[in-house]
Protein backbone atom coordinates (compact mmCIF):
# COMPACT_ATOMS: atom_id res chain seq x y z
CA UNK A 1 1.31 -1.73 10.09
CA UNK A 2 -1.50 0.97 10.31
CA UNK A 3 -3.54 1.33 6.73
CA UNK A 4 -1.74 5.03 5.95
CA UNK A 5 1.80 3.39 6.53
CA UNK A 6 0.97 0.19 4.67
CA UNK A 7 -0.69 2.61 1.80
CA UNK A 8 2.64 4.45 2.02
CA UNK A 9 4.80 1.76 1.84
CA UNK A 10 2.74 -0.56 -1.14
CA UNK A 11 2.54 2.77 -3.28
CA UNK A 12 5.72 3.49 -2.92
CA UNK A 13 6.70 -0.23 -4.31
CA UNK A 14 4.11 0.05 -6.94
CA UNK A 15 5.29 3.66 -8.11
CA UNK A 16 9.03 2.31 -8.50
CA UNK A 17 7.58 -0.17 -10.75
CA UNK A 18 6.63 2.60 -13.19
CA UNK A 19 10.03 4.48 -12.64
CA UNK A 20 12.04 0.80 -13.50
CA UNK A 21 10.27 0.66 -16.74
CA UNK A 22 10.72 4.46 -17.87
CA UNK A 23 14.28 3.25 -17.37
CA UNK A 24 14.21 0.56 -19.51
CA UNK A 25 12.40 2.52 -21.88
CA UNK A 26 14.84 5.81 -21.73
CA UNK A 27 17.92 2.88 -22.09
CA UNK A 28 16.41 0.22 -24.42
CA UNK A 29 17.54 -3.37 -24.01
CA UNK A 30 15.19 -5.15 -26.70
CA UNK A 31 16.33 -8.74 -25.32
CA UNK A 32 14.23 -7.50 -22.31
CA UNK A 33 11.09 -7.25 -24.65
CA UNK A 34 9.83 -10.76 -24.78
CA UNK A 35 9.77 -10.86 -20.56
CA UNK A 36 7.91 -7.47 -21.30
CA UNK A 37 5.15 -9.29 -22.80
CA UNK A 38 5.23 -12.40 -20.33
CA UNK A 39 4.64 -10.17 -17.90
CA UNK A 40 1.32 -8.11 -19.57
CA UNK A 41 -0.10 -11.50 -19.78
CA UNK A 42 0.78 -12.80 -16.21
CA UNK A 43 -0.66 -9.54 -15.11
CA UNK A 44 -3.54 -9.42 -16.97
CA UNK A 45 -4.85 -13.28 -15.35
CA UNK A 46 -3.87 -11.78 -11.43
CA UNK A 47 -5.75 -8.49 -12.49
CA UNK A 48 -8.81 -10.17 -13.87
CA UNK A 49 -8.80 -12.44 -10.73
CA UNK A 50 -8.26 -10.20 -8.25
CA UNK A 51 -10.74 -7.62 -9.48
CA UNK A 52 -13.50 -10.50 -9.70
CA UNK A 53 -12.56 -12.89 -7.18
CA UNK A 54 -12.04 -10.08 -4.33
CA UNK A 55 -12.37 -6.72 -5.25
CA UNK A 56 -15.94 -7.07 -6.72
CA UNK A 57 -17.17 -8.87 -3.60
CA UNK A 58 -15.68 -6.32 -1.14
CA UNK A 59 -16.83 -3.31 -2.75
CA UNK A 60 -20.49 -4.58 -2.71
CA UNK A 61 -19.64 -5.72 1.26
CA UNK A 62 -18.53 -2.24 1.82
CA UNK A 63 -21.49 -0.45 -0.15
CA UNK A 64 -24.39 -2.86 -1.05
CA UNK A 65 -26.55 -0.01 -2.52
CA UNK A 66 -23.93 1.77 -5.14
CA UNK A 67 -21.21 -0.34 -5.65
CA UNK A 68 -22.74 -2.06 -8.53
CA UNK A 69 -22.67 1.24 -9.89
CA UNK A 70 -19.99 2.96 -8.79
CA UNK A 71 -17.80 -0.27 -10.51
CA UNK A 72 -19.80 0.66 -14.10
CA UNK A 73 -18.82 4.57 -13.19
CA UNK A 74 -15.06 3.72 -12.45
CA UNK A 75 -14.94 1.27 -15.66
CA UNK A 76 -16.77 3.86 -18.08
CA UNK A 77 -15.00 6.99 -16.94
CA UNK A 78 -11.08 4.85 -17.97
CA UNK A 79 -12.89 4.48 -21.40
CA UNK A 80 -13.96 7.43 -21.72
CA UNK A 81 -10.92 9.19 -20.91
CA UNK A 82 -8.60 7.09 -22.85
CA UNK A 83 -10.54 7.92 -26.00
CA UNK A 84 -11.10 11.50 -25.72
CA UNK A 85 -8.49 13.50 -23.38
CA UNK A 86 -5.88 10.74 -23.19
CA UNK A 87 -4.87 8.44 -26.32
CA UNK A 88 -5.71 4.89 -25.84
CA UNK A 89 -2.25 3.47 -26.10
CA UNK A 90 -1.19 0.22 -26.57
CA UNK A 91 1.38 -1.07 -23.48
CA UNK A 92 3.79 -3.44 -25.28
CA UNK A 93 6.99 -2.77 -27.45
CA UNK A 94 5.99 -3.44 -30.45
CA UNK A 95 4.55 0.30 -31.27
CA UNK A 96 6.71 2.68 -29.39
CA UNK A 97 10.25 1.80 -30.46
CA UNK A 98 11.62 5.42 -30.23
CA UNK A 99 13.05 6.90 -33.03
CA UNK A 100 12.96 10.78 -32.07
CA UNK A 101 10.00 12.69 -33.86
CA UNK A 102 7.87 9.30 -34.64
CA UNK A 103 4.77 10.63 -32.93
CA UNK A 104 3.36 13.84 -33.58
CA UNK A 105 4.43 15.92 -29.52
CA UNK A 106 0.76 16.07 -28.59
CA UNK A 107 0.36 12.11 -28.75
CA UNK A 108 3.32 11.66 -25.69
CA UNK A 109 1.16 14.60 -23.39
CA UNK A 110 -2.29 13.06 -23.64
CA UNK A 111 -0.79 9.12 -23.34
CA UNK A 112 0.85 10.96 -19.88
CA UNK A 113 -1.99 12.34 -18.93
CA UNK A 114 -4.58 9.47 -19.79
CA UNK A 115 -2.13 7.10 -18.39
CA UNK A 116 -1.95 9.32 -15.47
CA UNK A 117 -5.42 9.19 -14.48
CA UNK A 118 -5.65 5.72 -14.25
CA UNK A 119 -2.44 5.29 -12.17
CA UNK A 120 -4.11 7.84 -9.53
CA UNK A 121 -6.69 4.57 -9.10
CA UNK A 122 -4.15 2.11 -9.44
CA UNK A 123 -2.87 3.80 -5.92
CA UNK A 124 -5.97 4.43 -4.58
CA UNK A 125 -7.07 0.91 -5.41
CA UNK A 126 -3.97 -0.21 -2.99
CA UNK A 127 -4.88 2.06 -0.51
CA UNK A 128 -8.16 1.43 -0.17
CA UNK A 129 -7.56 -2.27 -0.23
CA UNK A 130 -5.88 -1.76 3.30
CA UNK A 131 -8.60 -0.13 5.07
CA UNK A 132 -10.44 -3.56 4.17
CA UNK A 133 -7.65 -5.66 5.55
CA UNK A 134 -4.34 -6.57 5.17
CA UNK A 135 -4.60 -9.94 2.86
CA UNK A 136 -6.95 -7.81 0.48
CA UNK A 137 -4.32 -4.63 0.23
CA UNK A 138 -1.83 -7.68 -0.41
CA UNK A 139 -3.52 -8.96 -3.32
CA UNK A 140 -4.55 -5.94 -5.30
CA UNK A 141 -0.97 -4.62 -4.63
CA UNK A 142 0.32 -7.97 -6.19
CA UNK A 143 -2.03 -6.95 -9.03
CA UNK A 144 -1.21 -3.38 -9.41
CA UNK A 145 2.55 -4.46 -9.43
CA UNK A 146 2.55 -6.60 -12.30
CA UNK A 147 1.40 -3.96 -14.99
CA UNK A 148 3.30 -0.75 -13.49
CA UNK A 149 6.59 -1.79 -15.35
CA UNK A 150 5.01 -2.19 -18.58
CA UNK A 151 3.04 1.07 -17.75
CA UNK A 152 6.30 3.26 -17.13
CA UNK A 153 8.15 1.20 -20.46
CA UNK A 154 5.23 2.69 -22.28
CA UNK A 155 4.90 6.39 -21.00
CA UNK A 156 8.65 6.65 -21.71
CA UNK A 157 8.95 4.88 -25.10
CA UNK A 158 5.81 7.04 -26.35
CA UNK A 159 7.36 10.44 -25.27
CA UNK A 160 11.07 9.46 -26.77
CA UNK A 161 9.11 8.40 -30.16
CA UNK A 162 7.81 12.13 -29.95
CA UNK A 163 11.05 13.75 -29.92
CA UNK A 164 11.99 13.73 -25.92
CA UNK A 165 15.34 13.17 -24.58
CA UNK A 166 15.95 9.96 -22.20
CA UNK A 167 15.74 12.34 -19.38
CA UNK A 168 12.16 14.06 -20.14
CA UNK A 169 11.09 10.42 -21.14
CA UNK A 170 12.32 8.86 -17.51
CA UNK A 171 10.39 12.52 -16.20
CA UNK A 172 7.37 10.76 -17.93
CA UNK A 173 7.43 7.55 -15.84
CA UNK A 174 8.38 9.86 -12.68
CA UNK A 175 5.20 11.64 -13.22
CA UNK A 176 3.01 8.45 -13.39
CA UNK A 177 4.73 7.03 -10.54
CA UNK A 178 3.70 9.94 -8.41
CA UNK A 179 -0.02 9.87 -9.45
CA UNK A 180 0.09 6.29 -8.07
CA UNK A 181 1.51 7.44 -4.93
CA UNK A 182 -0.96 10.54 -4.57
CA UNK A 183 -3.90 7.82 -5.19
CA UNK A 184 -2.85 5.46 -2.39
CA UNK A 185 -2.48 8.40 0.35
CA UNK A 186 -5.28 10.32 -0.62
CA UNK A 187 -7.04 6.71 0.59
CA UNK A 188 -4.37 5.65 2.64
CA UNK A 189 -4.58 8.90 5.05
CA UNK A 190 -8.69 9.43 4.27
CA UNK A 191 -10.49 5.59 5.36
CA UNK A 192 -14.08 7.37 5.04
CA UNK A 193 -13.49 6.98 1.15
CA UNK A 194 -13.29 3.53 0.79
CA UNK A 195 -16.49 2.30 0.54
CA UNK A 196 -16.23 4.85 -3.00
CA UNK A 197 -12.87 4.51 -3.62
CA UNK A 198 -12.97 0.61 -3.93
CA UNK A 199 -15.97 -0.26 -6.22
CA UNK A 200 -14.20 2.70 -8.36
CA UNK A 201 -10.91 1.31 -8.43
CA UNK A 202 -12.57 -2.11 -8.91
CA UNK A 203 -13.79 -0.87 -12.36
CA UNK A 204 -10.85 1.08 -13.72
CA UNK A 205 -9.17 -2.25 -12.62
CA UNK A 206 -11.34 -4.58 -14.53
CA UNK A 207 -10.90 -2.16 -17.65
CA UNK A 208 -7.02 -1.92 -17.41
CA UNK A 209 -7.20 -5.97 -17.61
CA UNK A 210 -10.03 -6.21 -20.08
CA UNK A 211 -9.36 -3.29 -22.70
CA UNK A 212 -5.90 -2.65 -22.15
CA UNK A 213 -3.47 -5.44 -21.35
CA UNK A 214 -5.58 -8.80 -22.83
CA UNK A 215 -5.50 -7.40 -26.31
CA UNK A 216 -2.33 -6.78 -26.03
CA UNK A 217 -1.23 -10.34 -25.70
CA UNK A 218 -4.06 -11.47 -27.98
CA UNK A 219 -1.51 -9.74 -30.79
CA UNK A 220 0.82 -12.68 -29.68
CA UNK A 221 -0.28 -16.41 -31.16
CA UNK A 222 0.48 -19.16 -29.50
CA UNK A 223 -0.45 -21.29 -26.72
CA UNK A 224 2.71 -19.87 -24.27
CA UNK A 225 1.40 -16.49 -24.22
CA UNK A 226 -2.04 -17.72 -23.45
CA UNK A 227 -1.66 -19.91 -20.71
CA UNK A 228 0.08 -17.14 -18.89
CA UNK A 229 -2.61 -15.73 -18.52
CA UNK A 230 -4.47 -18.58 -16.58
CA UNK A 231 -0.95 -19.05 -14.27
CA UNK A 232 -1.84 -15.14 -13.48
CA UNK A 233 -5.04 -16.47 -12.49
CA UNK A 234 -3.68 -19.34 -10.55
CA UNK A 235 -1.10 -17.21 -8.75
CA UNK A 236 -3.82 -15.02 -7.21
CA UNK A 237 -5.36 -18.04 -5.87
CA UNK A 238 -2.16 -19.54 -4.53
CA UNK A 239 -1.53 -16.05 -3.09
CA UNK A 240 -4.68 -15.99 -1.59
CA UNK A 241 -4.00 -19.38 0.45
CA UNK A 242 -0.28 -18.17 1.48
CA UNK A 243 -1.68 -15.35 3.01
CA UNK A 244 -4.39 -17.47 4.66
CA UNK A 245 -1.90 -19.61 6.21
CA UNK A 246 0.64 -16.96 7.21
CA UNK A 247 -1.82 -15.59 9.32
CA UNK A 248 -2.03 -12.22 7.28
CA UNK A 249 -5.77 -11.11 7.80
């Protein structure tokens, strides 16, 4: 497949992630909640990985000169924004349970929008990742993939604990779902921004593992939840040698 189709199809993938968890969310099955958490954690390791391990190195491939700094910019702008214009939410269950008028209204807008920033890069991080080459797009899609659920679960729980219906709530994940899509055509159909779009992605990638989902699971004890984390790390390097011997380049 071209880069724009691949972009097209990954994002699309990667957005219905969001939408699946805004549906949990909006129709709350708390047995799911424990898988919720497994899956921050396995996310987190194949983030971290794939961000250090392949992201970092390509970016600085692509741009020598900036993309030390363009990675700071990308990380720095996330924190930023998730601690002034957005809220800096937490993305498990154990917060956001939903009782209508929990949250003041504000506090479900700014999570949507702060959340919705940094699923533009999520998107553009795919799409970029397929102007590189196919076995790189793979492997940050397999990254973005794994926190998208727990992404829309969050956006949707947050805006039903602020007095939204299940319908406005799933509208929340909808929303964040098509800021991921808008992020990986913008790069899909544009290939001259990679070599910015990349190293930027790379460091809104490195916070999302870092800042958002790690302490998360840190809230967990016990040595389950932990190692997780290293079999997220271990399937991005088993990934990485399937593609290899598929032939995907």
């Amino acid at each position: 497949m071209s880069p724009l189709l691949s972009a097209l199809v990954f994002g699309a993938l990667v957005a219905l992630g969001n939408l699946l968890g805004g549906m949990l969310a909006a129709f709350q099955r708390p047995r799911s909640y424990n898988a919720l958490t497994y899956a921050i954690a396995l996310g987190g390791g194949f983030m971290l990985a794939a961000a250090f391990l392949e992201m970092v190195p390509e970016s600085i491939h692509l741009n020598e000169t900036y993309a030390p700094v363009l990675i700071l910019v990308g990380y720095l702008f996330i924190h930023f924004f998730e601690h002034t214009v957005g809220e800096h939410v937490h993305l498990g269950h154990h917060e956001h349970h939903g009782d209508c008028g929990l949250l003041h209204e504000t506090v479900g807008f700014s999570t949507l929008l702060g959340i919705g920033v940094h699923t533009f890069f999520d998107g553009a991080a795919v799409g970029a990742g397929f102007h590189v080459s196919n076995v790189v797009g793979v492997l940050i899609f397999g990254a973005v993939i794994l926190h998208k659920f727990p992404e829309g679960f969050t956006v949707s729980a947050i805006l039903l604990a602020s007095g939204k219906t299940p319908r406005q709530a799933l509208t929340g994940a909808a929303i964040i779902a098509g800021t991921t899509l808008l992020g990986a055509l913008l790069v899909g159909v544009s290939g001259g921004l990679i070599s910015v779009a990349l190293p930027l992605s790379t460091g809104v990638m490195i916070y999302v593992a870092a800042s958002d989902l790690i302490p998360e699971i840190n809230e967990v004890r016990g040595f389950k939840i932990a190692a997780i984390v290293f079999v997220g790390v271990a399937l991005f390097y088993v990934t990485r040698l399937a593609l290899g011997h598929l032939g995907i380049h």
